[in-house]
Protein backbone atom coordinates (compact mmCIF):
# COMPACT_ATOMS: atom_id res chain seq x y z
CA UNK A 1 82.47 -65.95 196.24
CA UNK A 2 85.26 -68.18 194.95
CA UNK A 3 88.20 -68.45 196.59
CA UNK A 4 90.21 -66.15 194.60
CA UNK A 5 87.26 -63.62 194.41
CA UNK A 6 86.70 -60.71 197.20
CA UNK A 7 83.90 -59.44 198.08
CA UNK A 8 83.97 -55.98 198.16
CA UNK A 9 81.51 -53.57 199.47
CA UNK A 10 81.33 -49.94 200.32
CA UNK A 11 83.36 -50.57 203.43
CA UNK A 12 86.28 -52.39 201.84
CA UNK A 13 86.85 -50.65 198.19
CA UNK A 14 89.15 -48.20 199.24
CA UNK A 15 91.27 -50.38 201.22
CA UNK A 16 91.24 -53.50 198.80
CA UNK A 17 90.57 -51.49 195.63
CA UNK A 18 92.12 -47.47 195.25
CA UNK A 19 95.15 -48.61 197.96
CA UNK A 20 95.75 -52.33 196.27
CA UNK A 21 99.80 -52.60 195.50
CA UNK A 22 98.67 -55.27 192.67
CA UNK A 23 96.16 -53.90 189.84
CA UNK A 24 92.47 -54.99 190.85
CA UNK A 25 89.24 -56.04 188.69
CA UNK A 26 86.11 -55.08 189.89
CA UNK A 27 82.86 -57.06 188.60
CA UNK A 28 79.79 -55.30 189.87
CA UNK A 29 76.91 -57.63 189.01
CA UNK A 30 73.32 -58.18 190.25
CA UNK A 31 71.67 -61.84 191.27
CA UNK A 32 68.80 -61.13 188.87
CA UNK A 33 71.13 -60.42 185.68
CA UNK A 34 70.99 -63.17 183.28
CA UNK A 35 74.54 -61.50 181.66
CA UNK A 36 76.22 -61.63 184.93
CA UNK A 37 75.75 -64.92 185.32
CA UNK A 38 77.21 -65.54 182.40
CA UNK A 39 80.43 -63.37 182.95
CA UNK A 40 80.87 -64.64 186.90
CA UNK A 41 82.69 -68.26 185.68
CA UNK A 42 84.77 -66.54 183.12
CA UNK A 43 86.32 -63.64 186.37
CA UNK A 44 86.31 -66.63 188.56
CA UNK A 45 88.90 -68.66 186.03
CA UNK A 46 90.99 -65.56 185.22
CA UNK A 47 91.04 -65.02 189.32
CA UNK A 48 92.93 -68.23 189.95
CA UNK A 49 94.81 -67.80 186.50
CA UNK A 50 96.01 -64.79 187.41
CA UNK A 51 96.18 -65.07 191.18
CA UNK A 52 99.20 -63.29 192.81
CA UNK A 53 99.11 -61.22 189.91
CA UNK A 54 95.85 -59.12 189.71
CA UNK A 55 93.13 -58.80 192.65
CA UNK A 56 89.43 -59.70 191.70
CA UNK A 57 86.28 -59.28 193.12
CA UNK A 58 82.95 -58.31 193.22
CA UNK A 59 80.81 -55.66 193.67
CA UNK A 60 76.60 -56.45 194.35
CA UNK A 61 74.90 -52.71 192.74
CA UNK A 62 71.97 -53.81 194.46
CA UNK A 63 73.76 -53.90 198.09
CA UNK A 64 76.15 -51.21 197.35
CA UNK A 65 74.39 -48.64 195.25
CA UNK A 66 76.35 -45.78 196.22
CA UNK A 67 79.41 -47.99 194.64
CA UNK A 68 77.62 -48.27 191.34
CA UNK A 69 76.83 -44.47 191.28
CA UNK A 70 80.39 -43.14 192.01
CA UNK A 71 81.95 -44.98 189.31
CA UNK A 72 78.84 -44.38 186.72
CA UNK A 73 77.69 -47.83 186.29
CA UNK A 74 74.72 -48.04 183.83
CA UNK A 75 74.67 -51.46 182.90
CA UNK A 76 75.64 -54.73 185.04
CA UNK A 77 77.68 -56.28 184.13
CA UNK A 78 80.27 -53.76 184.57
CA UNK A 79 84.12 -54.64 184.86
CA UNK A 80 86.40 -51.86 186.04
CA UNK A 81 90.38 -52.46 186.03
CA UNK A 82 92.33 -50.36 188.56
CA UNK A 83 95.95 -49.79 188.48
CA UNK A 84 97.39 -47.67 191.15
CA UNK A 85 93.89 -46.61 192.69
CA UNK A 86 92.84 -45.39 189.21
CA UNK A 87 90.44 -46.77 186.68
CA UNK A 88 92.36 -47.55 183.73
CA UNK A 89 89.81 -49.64 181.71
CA UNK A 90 86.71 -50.62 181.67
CA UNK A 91 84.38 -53.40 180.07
CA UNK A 92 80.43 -53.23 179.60
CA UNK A 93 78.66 -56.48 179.19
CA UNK A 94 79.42 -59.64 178.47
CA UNK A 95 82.73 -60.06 176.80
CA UNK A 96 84.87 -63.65 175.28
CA UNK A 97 87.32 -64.98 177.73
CA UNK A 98 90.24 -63.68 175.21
CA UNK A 99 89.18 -60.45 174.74
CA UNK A 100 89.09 -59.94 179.05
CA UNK A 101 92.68 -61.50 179.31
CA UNK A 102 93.93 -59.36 176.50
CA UNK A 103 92.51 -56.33 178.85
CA UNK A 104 93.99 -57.79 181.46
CA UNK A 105 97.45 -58.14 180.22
CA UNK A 106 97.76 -54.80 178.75
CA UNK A 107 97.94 -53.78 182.33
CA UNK A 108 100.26 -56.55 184.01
């Protein structure tokens, strides 16, 4: 991960996620999708943009499964924006650089 990008996994999401005091954006991705790929440099940027601001990281489906299922992820990539340990938006696929900071700042 880059340096302004967590790792989070089934043993870490409630802590660094529902119980953040800053709002958090969770990517949950998968090695093997193309889109993903695509997305990753685009969270990593905003992460050190907005770092100090809003928490970012990233969620494997393939490792963390159970992750994936709670929240109702059907397609990767998936970007979920918590605010005050509750999902307040989320994104499916691969979106411009704009239209993720606009989501972003609507909840700065």
């Amino acid at each position: 991960m880059a340096g302004n990008v967590t790792e989070f996994s089934d043993t870490n999401f409630e802590q660094e996620v529902l119980k953040a005091a800053t709002p958090v954006l969770v990517d949950l991705w998968a090695a093997w999708c193309g889109p993903c790929r695509l997305i990753a440099p685009i969270v990593e940027e905003l992460a050190g943009t907005y770092a100090g601001k809003i928490k970012m990281g990233k969620v494997n489906v393939d490792d963390y499964p159970q992750l994936a299922a709670q929240y109702r992820v059907m397609n990767i990539p998936t970007l979920l924006l918590f605010n005050g340990g509750q999902e307040v938006d989320r994104i499916v696929g691969v979106v411009p650089k704009q239209e993720l900071t606009r989501r972003i700042e609507r909840i700065l």
